[in-house]
C-alpha atoms as a PDB file:
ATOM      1  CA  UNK A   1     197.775-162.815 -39.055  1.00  0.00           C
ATOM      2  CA  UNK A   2     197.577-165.936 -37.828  1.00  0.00           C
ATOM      3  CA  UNK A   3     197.511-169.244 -40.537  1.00  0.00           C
ATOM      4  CA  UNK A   4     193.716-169.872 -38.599  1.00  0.00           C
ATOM      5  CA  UNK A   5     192.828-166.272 -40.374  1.00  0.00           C
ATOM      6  CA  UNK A   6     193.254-168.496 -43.243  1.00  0.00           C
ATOM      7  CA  UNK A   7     190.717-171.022 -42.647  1.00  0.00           C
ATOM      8  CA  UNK A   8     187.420-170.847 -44.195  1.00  0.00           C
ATOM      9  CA  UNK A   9     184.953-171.156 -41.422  1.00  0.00           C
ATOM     10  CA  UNK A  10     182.324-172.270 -43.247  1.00  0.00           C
ATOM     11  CA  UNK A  11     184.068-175.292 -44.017  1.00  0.00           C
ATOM     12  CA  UNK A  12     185.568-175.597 -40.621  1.00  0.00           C
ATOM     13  CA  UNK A  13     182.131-175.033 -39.044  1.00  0.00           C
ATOM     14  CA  UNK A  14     180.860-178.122 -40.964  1.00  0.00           C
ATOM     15  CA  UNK A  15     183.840-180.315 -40.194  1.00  0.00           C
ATOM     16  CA  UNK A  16     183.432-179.838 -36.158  1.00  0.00           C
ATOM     17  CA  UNK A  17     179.715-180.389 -36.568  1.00  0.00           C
ATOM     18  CA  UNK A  18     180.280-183.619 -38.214  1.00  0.00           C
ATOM     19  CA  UNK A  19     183.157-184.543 -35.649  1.00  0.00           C
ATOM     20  CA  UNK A  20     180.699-183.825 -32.668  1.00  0.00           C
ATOM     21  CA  UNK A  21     178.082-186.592 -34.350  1.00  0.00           C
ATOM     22  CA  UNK A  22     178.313-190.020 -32.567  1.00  0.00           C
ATOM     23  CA  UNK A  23     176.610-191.847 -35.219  1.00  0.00           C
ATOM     24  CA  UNK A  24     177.720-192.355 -39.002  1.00  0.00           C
ATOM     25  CA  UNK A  25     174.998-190.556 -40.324  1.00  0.00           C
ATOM     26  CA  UNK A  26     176.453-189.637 -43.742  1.00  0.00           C
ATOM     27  CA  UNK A  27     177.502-186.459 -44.343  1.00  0.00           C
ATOM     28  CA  UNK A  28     177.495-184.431 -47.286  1.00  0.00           C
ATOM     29  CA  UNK A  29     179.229-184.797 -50.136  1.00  0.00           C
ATOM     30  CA  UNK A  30     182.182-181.898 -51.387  1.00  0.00           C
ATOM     31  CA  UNK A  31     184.216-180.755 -54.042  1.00  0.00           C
ATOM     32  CA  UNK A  32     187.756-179.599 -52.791  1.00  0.00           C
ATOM     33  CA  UNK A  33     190.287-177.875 -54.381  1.00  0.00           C
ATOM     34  CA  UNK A  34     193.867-178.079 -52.776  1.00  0.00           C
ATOM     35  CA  UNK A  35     197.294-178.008 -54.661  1.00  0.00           C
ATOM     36  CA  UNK A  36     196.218-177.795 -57.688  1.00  0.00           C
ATOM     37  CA  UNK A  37     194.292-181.256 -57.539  1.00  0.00           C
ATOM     38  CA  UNK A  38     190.480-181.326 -57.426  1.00  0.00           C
ATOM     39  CA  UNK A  39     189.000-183.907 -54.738  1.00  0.00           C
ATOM     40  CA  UNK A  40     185.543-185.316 -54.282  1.00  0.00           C
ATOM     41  CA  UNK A  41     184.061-187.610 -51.276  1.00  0.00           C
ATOM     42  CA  UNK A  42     182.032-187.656 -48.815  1.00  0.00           C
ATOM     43  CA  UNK A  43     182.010-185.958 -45.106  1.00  0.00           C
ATOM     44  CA  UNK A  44     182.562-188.133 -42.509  1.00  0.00           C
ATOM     45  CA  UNK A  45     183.624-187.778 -39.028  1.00  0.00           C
ATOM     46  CA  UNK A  46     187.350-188.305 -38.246  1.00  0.00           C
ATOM     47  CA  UNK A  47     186.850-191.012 -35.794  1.00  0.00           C
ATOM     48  CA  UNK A  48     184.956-192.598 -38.308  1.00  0.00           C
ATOM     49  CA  UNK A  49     187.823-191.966 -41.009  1.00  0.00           C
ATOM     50  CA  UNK A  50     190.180-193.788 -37.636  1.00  0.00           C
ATOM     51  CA  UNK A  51     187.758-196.494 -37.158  1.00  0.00           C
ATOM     52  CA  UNK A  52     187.191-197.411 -40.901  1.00  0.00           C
ATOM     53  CA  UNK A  53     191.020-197.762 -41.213  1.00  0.00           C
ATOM     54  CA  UNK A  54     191.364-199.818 -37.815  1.00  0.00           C
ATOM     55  CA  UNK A  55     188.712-202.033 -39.251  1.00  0.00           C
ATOM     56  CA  UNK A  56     190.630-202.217 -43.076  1.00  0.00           C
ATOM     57  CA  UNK A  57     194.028-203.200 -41.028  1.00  0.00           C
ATOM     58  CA  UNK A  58     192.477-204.740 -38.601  1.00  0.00           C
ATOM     59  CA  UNK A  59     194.910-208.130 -38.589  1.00  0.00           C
ATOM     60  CA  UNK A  60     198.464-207.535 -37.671  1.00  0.00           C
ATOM     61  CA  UNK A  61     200.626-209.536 -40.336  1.00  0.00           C
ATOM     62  CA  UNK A  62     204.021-208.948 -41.335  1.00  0.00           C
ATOM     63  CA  UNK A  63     201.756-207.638 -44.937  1.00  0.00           C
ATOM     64  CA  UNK A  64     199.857-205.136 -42.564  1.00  0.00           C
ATOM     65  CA  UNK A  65     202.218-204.043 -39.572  1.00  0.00           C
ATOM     66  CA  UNK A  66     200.542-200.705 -39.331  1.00  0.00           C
ATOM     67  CA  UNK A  67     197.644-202.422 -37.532  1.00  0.00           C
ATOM     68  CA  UNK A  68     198.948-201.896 -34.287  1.00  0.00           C
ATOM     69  CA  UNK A  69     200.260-198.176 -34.677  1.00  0.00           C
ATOM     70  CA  UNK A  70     195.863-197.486 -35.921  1.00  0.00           C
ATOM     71  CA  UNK A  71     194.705-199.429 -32.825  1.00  0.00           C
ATOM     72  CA  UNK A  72     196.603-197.338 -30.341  1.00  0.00           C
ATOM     73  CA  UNK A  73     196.039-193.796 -32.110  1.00  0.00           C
ATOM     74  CA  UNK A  74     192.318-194.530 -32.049  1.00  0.00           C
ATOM     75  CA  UNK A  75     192.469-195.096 -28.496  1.00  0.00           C
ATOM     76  CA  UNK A  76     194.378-191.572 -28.481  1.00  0.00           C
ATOM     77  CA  UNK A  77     191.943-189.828 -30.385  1.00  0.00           C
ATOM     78  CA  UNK A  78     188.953-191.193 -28.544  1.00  0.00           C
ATOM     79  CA  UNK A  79     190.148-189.836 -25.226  1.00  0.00           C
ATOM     80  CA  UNK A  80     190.841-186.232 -26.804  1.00  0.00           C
ATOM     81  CA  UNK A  81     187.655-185.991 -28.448  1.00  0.00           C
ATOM     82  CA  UNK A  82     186.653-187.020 -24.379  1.00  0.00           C
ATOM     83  CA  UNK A  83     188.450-183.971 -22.856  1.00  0.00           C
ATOM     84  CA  UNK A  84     187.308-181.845 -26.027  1.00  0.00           C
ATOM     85  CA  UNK A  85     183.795-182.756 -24.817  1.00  0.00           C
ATOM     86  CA  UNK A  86     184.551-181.770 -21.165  1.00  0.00           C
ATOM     87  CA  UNK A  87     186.136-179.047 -22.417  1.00  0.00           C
ATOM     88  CA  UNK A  88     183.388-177.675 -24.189  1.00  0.00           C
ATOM     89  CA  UNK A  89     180.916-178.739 -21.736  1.00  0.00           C
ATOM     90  CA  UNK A  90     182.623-176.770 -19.081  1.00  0.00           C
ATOM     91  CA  UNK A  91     183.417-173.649 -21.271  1.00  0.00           C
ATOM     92  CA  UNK A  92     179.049-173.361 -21.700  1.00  0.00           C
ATOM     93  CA  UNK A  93     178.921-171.340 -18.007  1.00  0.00           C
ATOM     94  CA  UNK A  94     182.157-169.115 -18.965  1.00  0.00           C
ATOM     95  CA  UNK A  95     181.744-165.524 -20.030  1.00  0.00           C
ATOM     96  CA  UNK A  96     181.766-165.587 -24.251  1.00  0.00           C
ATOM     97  CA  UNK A  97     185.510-164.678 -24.640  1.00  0.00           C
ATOM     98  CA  UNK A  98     186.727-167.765 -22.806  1.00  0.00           C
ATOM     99  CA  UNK A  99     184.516-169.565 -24.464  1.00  0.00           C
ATOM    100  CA  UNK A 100     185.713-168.382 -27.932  1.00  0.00           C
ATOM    101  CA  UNK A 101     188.980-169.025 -26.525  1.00  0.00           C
ATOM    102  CA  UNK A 102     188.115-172.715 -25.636  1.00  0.00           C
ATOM    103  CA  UNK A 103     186.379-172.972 -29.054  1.00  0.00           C
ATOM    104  CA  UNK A 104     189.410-172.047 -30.748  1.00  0.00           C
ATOM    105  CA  UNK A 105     192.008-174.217 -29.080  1.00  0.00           C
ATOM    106  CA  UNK A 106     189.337-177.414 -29.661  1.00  0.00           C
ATOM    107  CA  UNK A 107     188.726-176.457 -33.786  1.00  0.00           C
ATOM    108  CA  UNK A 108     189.949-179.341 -35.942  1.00  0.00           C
ATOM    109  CA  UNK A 109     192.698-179.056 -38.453  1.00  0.00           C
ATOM    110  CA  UNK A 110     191.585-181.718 -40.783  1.00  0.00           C
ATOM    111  CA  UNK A 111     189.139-182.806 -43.036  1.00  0.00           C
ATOM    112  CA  UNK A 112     188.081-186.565 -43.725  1.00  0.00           C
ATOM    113  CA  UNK A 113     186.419-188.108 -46.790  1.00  0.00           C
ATOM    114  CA  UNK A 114     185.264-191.280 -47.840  1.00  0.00           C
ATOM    115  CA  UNK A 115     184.706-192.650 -51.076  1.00  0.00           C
ATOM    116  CA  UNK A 116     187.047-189.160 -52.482  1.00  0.00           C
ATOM    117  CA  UNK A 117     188.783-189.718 -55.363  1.00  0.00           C
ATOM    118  CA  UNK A 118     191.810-187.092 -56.998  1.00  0.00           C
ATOM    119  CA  UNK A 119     191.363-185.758 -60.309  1.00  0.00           C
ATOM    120  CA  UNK A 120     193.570-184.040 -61.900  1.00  0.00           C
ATOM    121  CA  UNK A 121     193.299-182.633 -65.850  1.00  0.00           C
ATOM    122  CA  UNK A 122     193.938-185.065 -68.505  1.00  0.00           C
ATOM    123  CA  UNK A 123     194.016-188.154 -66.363  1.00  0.00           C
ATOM    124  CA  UNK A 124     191.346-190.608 -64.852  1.00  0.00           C
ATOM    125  CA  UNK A 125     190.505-190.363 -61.521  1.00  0.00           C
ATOM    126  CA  UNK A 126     192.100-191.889 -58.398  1.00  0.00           C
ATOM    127  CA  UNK A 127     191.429-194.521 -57.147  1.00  0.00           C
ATOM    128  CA  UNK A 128     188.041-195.596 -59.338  1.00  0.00           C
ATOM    129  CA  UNK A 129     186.467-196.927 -56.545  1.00  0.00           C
ATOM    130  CA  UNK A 130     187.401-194.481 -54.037  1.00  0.00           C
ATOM    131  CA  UNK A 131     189.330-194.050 -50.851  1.00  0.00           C
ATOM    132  CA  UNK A 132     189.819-192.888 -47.245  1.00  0.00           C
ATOM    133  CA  UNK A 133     191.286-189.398 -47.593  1.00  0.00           C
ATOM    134  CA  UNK A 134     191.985-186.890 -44.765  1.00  0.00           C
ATOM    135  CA  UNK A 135     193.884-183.656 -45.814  1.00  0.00           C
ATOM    136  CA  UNK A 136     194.523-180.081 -43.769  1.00  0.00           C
ATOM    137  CA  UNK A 137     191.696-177.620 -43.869  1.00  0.00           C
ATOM    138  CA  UNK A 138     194.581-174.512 -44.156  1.00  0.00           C
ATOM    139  CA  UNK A 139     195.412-176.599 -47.213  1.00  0.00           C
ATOM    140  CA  UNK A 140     191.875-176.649 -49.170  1.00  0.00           C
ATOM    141  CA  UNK A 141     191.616-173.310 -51.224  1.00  0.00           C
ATOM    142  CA  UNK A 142     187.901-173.770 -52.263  1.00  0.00           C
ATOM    143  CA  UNK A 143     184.642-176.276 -51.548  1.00  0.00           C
ATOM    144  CA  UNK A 144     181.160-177.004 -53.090  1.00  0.00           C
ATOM    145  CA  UNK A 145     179.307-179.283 -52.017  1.00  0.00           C
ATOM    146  CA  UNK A 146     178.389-181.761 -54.740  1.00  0.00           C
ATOM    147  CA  UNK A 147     180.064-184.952 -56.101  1.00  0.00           C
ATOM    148  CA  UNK A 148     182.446-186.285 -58.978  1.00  0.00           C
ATOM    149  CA  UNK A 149     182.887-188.875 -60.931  1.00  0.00           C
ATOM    150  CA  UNK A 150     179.965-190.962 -60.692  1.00  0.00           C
ATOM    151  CA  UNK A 151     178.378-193.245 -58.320  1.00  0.00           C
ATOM    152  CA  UNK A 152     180.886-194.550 -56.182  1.00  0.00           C
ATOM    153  CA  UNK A 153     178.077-196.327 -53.872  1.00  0.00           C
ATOM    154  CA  UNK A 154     179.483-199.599 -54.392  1.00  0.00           C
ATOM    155  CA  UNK A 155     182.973-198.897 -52.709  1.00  0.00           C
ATOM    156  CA  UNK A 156     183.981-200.463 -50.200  1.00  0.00           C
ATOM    157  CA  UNK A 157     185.538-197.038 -48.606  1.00  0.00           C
END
């Protein structure tokens, strides 16, 4: 058994439609559990989770060096999601097991959320207004969709 058996496809399913989207067009919001910590945000593509980062550190400055490091590693992940596109686009006149096979080898291994904030029992949640959060899907061990801890419409996240 392979640590994909492990994924819940549901979730994953929902993550790669939201990755194919070339638009922010607000996804839903979840409920995650994952090491014992509960997690709520909202769905968003991950080059929108890159961008929004790129744009946060946007100014290199010896207070925000890793500027340059999000630059370049959104220009990486902009030309894979390109040859996942081809990839996909050329798997559609393939017989069905290559492309499963194709389908498999393009699934994302990570979720993104905006506006999430951690709880965990007995203590406030993290951050209050929210934050940029990407964790592993083999990670999350259940998912709702639905939203803690108030309105966090005014973040900035």
């Amino acid at each position: 058994m392979s640590a994909r058996d492990d994924l819940d496809y549901s979730l994953v399913t929902l993550v790669n439609l939201l990755n194919a989207s070339k638009e922010d067009i607000g996804g839903p919001w979840l409920v995650l559990t994952t090491g014992g910590l509960v997690i709520s945000g909202q769905l968003i593509p991950n080059w929108l989770w890159f961008e929004t980062y790129e744009k946060e550190l946007e100014t290199p400055s010896d207070e925000n060096p890793w500027a340059y490091f999000f630059s370049s590693f959104k220009d990486t992940l902009k030309e894979e999601k390109e040859e996942q596109d081809k990839a996909e686009a050329a798997a559609e006149s393939l017989a069905p097991r290559f492309q499963q096979a194709i389908l498999e080898a393009t699934t994302t291994g990570f979720i993104h959320l905006r506006k999430a904030k951690v709880f965990h029992p007995g203590q406030s949640p993290l951050p209050a207004n929210g934050m940029l959060w990407r964790g592993r899907l083999i990670d999350i061990a259940g998912w709702s969709f639905g939203r803690l801890g108030g309105d966090a419409e005014g973040s900035a996240n």
